[in-house]
N, C-alpha and C. Protein backbone atom coordinates (compact mmCIF):
# COMPACT_ATOMS: atom_id res chain seq x y z
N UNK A 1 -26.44 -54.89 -23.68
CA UNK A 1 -26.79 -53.90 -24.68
C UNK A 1 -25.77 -52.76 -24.68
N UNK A 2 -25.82 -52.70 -23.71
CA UNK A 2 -24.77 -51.22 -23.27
C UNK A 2 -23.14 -51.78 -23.74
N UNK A 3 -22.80 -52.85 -23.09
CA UNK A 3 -21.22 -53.27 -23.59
C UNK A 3 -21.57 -53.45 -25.06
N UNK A 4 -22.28 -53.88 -25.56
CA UNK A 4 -22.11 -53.95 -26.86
C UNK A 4 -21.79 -52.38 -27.89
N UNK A 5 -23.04 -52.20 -27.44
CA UNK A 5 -22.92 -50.67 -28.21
C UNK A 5 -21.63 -49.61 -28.08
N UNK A 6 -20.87 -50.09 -26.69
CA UNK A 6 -19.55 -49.72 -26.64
C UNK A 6 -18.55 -50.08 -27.27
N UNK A 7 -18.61 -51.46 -27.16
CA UNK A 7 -17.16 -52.11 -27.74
C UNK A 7 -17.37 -52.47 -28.73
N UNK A 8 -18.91 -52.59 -29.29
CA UNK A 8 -18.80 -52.82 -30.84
C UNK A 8 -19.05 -52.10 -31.91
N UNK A 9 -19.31 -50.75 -31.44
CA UNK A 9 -20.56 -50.18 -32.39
C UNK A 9 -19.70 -48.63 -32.33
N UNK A 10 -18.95 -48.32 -30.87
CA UNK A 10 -18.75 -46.87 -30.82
C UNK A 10 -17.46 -46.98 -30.48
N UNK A 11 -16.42 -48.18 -30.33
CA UNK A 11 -15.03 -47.96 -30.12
C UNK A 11 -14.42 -48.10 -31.50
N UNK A 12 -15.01 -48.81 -32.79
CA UNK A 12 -14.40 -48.87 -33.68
C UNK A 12 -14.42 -47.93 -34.84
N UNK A 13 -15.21 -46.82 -34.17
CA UNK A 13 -15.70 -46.14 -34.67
C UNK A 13 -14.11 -44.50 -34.36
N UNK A 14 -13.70 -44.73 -33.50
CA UNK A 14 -12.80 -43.98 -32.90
C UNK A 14 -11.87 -44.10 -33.40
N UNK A 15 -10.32 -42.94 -33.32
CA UNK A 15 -9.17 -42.91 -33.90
C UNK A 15 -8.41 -43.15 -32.86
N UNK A 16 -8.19 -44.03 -31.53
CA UNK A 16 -7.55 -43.63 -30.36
C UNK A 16 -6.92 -44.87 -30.15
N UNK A 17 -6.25 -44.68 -28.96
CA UNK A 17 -5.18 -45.95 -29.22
C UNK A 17 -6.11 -47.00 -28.22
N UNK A 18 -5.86 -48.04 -28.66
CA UNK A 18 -7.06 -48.80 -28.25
C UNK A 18 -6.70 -49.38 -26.40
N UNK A 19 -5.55 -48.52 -25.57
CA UNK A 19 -5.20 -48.95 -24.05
C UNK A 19 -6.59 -47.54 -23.90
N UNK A 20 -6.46 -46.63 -24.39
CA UNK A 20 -7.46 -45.53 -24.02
C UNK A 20 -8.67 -45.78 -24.24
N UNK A 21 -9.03 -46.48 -25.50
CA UNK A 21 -10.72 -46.67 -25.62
C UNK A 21 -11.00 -47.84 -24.98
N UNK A 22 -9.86 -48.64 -24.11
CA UNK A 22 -10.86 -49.42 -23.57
C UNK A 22 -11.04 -48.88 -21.92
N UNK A 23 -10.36 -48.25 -21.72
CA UNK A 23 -10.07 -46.95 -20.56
C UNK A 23 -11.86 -46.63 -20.42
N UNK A 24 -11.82 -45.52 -21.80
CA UNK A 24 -13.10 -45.06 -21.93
C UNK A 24 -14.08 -45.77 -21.57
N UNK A 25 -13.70 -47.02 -22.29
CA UNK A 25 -15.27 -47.92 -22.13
C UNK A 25 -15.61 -48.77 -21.06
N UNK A 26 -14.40 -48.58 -20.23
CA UNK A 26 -14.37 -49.02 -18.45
C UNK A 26 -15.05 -48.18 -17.40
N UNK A 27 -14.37 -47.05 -17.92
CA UNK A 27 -14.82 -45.62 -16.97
C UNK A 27 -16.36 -45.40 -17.39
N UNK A 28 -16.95 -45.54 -18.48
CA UNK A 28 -18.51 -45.44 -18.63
C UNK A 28 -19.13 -46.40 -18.22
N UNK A 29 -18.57 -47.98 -18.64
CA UNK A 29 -19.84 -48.72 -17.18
C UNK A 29 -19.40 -48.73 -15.91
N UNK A 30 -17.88 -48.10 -15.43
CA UNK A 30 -17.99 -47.95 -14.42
C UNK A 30 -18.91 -46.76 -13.27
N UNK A 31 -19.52 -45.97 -14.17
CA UNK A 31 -20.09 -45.06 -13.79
C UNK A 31 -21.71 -45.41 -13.56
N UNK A 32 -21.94 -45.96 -14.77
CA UNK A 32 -22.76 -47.12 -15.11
C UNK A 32 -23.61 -47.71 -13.69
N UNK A 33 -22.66 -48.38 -13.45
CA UNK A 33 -22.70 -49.21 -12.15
C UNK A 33 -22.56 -48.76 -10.80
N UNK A 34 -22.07 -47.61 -10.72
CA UNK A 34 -22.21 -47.01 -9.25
C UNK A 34 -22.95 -46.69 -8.47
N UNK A 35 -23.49 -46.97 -7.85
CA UNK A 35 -24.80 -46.99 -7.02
C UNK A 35 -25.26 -46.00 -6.54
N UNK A 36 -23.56 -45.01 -5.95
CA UNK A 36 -23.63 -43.60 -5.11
C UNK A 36 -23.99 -42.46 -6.04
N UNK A 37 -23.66 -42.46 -7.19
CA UNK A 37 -24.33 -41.32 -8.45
C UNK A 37 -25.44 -41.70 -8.74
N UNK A 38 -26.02 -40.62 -7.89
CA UNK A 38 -27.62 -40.09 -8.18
C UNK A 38 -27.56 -39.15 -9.61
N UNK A 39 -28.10 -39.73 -10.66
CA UNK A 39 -28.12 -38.48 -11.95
C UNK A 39 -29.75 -39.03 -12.34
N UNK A 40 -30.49 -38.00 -12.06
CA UNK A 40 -32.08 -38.10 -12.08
C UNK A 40 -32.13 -38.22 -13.91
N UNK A 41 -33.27 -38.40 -14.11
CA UNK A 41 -33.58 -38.65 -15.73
C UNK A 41 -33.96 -37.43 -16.60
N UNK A 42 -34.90 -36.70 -15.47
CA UNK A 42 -35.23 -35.34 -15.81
C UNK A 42 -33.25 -34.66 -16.48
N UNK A 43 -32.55 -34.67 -15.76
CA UNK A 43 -31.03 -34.02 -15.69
C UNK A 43 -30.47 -34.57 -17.09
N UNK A 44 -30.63 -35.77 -17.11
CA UNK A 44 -30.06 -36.30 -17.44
C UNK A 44 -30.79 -36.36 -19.32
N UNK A 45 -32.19 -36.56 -19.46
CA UNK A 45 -32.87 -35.81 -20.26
C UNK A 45 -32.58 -34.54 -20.92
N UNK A 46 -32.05 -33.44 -20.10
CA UNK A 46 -32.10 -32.41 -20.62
C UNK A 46 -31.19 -32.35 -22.13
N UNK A 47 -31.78 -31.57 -23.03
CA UNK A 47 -31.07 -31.03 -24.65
C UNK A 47 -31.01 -32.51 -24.89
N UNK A 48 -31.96 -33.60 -24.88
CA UNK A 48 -31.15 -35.37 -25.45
C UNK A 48 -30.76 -34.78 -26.89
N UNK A 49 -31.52 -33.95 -27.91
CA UNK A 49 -31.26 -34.23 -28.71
C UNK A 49 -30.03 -33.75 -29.58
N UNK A 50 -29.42 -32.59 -28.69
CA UNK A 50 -28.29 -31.78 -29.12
C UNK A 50 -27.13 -32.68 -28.78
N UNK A 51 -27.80 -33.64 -27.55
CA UNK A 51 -26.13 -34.60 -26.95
C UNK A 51 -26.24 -35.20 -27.66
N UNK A 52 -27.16 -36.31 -28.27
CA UNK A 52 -27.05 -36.94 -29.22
C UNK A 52 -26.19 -37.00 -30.39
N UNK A 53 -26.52 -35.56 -31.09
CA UNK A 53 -26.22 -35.23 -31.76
C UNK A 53 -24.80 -35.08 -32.16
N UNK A 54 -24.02 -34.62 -30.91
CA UNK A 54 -22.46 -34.56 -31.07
C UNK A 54 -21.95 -35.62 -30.72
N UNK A 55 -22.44 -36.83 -29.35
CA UNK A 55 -21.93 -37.90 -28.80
C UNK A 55 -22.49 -39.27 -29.34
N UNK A 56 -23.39 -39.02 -30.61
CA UNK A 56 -23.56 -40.45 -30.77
C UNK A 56 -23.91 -40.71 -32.08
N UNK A 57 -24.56 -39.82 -32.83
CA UNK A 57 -24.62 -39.96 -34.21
C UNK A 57 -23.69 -39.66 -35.20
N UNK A 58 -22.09 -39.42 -34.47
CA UNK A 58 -21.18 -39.63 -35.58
C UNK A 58 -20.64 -40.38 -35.35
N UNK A 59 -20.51 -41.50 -34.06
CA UNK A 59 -20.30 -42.65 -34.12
C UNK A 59 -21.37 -43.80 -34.98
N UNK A 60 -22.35 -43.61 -35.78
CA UNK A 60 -23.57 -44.14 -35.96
C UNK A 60 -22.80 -43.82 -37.51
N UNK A 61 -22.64 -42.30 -37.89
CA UNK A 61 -22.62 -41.83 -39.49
C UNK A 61 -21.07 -43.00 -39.77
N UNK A 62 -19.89 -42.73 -38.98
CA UNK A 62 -18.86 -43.52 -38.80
C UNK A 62 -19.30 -44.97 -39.19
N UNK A 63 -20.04 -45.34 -38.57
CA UNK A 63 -19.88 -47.10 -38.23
C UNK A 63 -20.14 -47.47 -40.19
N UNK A 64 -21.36 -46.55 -40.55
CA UNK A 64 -21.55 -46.94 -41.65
C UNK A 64 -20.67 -46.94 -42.79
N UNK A 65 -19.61 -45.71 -42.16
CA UNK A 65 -18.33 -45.44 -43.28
C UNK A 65 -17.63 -46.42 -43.38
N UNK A 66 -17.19 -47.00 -42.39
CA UNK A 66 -16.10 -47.90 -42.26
C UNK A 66 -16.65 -49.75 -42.43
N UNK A 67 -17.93 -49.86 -42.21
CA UNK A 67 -17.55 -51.22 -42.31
C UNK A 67 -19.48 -51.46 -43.17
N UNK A 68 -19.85 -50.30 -43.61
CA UNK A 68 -21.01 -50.44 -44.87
C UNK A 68 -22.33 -50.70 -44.36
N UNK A 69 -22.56 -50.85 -43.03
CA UNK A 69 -23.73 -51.77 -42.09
C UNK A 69 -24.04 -50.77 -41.14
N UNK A 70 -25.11 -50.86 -40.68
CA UNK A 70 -25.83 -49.51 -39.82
C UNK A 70 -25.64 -50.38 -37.88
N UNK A 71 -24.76 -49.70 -37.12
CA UNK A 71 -24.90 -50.63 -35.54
C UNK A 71 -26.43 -50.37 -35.13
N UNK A 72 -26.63 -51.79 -35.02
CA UNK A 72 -28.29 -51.98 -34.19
C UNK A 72 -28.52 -51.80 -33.48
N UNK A 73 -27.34 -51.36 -32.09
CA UNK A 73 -27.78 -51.21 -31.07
C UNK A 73 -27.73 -49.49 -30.77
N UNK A 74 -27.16 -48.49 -31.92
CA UNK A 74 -27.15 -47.00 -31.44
C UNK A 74 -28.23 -46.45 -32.44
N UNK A 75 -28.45 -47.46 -33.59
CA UNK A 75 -30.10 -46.97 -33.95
C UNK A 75 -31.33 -47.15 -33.27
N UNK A 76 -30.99 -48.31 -32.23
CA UNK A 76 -32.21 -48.73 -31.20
C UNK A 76 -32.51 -47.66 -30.41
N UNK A 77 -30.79 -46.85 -29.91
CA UNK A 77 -31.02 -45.93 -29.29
C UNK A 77 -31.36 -44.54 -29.26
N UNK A 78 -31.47 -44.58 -30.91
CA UNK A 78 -31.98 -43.71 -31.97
C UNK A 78 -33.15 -43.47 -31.98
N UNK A 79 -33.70 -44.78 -31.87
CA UNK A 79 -35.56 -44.85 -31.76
C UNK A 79 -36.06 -44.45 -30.83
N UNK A 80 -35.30 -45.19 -29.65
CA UNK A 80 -35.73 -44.72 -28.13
C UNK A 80 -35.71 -43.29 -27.94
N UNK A 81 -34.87 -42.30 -28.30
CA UNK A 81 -34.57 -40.59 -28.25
C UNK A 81 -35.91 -40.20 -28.61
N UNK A 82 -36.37 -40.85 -29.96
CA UNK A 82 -37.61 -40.18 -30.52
C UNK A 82 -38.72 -40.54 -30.29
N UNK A 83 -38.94 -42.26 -29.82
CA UNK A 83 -39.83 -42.38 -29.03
C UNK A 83 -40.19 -41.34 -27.14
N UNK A 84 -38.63 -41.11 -26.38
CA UNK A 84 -38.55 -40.31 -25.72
C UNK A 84 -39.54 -39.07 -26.10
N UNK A 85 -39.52 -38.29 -27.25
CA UNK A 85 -39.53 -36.93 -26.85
C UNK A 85 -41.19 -37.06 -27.64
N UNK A 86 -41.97 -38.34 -27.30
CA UNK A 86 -43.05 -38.55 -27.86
C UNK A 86 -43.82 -37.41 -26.41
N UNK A 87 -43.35 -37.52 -25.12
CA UNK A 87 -43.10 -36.76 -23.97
C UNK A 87 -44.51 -38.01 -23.04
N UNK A 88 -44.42 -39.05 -23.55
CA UNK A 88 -45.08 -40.06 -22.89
C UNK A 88 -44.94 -41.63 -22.85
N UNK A 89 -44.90 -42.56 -22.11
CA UNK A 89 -44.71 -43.78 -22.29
C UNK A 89 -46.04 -44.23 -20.80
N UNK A 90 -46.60 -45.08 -22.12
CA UNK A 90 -47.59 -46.25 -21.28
C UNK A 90 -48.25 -45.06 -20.12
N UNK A 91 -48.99 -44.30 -20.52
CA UNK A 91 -49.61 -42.94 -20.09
C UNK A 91 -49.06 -42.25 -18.97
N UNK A 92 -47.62 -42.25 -18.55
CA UNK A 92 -46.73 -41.39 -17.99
C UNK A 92 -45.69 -40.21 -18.68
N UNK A 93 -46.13 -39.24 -18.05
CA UNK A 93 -45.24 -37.90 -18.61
C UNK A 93 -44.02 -38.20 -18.09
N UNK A 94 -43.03 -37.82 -19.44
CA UNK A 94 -41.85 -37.99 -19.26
C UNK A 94 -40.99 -36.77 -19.20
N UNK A 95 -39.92 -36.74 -18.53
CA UNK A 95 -39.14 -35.76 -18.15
C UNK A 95 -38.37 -34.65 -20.37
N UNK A 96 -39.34 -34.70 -20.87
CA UNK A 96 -38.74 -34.15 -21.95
C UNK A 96 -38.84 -32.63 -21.84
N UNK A 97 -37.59 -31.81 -21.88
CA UNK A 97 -36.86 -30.86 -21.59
C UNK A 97 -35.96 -30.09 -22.67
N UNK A 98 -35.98 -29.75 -23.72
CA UNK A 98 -35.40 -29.00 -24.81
C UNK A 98 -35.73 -27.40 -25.51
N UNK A 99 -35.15 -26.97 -26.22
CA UNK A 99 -35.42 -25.58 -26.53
C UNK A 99 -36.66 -25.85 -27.06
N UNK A 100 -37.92 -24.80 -26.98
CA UNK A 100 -39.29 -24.56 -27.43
C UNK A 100 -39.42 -24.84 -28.79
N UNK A 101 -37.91 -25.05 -29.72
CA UNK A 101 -38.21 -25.36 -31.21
C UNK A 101 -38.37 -26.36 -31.39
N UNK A 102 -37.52 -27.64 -30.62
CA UNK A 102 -37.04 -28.62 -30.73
C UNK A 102 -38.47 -29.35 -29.77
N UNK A 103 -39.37 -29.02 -29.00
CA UNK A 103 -40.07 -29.76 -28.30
C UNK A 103 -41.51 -29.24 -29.08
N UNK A 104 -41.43 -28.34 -29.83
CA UNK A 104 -42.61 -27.53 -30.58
C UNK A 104 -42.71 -29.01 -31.63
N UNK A 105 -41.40 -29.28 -32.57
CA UNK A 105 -41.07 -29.77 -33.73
C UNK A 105 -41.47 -31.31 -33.20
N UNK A 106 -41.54 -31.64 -32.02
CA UNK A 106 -41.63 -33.64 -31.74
C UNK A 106 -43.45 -33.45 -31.59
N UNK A 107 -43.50 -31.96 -30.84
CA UNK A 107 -45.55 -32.16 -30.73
C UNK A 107 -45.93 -32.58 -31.88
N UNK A 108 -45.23 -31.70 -33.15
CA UNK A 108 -45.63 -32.19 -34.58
C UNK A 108 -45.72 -33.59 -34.93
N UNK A 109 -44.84 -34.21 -34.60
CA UNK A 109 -44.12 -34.95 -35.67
C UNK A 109 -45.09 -36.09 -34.85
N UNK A 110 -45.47 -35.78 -33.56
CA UNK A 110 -46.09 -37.53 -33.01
C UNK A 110 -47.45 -37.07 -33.36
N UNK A 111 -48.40 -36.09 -33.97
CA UNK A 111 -49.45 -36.09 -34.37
C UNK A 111 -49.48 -37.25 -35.92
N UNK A 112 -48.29 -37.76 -36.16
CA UNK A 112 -48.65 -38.39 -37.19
C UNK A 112 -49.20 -39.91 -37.20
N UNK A 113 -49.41 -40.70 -38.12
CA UNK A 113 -50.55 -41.16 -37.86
C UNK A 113 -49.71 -42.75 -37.81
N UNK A 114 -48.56 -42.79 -38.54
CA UNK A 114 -47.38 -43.76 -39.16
C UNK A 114 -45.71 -43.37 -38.01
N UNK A 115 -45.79 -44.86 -37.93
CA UNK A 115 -44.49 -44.62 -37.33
C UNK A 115 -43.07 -44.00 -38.45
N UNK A 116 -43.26 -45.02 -39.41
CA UNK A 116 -42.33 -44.51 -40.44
C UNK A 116 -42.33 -42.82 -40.52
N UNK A 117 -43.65 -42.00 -40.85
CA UNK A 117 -43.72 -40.88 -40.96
C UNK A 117 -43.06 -40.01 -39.83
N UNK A 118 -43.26 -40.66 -38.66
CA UNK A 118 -42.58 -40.12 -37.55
C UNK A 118 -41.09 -39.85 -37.92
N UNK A 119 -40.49 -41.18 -38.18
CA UNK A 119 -39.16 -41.46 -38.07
C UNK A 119 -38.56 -40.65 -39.53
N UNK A 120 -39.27 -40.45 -40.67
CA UNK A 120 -38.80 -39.96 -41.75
C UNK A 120 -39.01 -38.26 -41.48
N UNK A 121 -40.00 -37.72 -40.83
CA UNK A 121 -40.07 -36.52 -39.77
C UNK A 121 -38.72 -36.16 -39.47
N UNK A 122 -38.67 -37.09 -38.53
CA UNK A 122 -37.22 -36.61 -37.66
C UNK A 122 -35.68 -36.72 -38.03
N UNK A 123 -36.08 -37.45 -39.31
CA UNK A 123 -34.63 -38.16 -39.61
C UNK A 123 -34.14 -36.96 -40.72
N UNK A 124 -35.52 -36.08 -41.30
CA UNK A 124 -34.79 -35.97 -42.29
C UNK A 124 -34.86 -33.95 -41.86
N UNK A 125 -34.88 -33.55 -40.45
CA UNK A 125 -35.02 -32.68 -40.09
C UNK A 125 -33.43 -31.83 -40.27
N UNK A 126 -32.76 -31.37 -41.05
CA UNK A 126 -31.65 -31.13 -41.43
C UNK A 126 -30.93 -30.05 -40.09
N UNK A 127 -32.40 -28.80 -39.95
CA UNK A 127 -32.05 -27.74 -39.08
C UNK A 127 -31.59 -28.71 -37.65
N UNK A 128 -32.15 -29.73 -37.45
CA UNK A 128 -32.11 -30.49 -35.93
C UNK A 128 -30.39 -31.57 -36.12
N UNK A 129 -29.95 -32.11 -37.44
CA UNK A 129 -28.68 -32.84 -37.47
C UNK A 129 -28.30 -32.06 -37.84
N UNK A 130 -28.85 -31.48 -38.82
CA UNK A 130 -27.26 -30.86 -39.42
C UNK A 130 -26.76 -31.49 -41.01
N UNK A 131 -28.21 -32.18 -41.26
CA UNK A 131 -28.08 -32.89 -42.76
C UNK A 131 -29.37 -33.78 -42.84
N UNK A 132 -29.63 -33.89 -44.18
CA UNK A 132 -31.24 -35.11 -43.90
C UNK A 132 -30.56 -36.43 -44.02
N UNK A 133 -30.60 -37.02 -42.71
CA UNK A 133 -30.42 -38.01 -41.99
C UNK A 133 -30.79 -39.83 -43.20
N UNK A 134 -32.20 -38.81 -44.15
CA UNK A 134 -33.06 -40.28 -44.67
C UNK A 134 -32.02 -40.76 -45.77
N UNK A 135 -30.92 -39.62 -46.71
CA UNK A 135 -29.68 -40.32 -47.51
C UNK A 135 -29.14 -41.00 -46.76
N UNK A 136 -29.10 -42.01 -45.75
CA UNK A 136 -28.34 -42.73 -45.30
C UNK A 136 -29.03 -43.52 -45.67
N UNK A 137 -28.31 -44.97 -46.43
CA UNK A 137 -29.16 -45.73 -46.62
C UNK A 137 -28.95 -46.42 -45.43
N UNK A 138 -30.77 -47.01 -45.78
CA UNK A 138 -31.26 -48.12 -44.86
C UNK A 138 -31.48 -47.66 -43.25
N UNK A 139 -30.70 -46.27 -43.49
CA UNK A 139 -30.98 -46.18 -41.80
C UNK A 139 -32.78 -45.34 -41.37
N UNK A 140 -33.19 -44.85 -42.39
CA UNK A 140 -34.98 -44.78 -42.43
C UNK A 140 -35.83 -46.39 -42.03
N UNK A 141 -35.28 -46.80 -42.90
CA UNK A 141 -35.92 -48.39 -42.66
C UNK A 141 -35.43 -48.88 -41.42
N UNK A 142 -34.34 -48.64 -40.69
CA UNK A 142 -33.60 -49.18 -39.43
C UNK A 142 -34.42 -48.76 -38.58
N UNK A 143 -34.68 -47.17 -38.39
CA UNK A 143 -35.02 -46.70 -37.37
C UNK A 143 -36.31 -46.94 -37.42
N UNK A 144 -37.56 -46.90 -38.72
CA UNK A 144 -38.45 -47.29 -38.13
C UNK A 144 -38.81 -48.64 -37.43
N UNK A 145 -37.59 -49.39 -38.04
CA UNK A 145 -37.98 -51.03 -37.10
C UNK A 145 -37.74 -51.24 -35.66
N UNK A 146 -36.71 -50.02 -35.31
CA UNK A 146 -36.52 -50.18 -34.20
C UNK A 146 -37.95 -49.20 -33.07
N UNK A 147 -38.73 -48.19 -33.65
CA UNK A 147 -39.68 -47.50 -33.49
C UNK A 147 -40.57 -48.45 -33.40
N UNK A 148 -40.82 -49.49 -34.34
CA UNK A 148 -42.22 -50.75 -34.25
C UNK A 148 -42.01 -51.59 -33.11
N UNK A 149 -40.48 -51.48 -32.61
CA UNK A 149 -40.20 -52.61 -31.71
C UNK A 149 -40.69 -52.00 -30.40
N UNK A 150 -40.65 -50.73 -30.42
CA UNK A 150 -40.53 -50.30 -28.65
C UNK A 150 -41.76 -49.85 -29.03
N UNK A 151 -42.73 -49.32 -30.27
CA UNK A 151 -44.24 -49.33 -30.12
C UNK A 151 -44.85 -50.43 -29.09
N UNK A 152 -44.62 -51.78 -29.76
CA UNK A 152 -45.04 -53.15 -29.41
C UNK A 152 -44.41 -53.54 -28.05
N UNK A 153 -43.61 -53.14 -28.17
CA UNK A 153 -43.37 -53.65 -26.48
C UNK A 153 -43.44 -52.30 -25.15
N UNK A 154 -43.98 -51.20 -25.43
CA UNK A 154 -44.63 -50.47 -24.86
C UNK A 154 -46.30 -50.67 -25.19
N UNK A 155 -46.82 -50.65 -25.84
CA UNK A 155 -48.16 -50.77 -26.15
C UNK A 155 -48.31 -49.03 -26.25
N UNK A 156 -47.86 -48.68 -26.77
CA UNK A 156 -47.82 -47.12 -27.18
C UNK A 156 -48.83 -46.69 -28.32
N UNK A 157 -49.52 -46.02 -28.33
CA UNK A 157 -50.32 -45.91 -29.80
C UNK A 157 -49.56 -45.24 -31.12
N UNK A 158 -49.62 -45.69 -32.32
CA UNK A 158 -48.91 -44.29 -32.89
C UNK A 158 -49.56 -43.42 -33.57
């Protein structure tokens, strides 16, 4: 999942010479894989949605520029962020950690009753990207499928 979303989804997405992005994409599962880096989830959690925001959804707005098709595997990880800051999975509290607006704004948005509503919530939250997310086509419909997928295979209510 992870090599993919690297080498297929977020290197072609880049302007760099391709001895460096595959550099990049060595040095991240090499980090990946290290056994001796302890980086807790809580830490690692913290602001997801601001990192997101600069490190992965313009490789996501990109992918669509250049080749017309939404990558499946950084909208999956799209879903997962917002399923994240649901601040529970399979009745464990999760390490969700963000400014009081941004964790005020997900209490909202999981009182709803529809996953779609969730995902059209968050997608089209302009103050939180930086644009309403739902003019992208198809990527409303993406993300909620990927939201039904980790509903169902969490057994999560929505």
């Amino acid at each position: 999942f992870i090599k993919k979303a690297i080498f297929e989804e977020i290197i072609p997405t880049l302007d760099t010479s391709e001895v460096e992005l595959k550099q990049f994409a060595n040095d991240v599962l090499e980090r990946f894989q290290n056994p001796f880096i302890r980086h807790e989830l809580k830490s690692i959690a913290l602001n997801s949605i601001s990192k997101f925001k600069v490190r992965v959804l313009p490789s996501i707005l990109e992918y669509k520029k250049r080749t017309g098709t939404l990558p499946t595997n950084l909208l999956y990880s799209f879903a997962a962020l917002i399923m994240f800051y649901k601040g529970e999975w399979n009745g464990e509290r999760l390490p969700v950690n963000d400014s009081p607006e941004v964790v005020a704004f997900f209490n909202e948005v999981w009182k709803r009753d529809n996953l779609q509503d969730v995902a059209s919530s968050v997608l089209s939250n302009a103050t939180i990207w930086g644009t309403d997310l739902t003019k992208v086509d198809g990527l409303l419909e993406s993300v909620t499928k990927a939201l039904e997928s980790l509903h169902e295979a969490g057994h999560v209510a929505s």
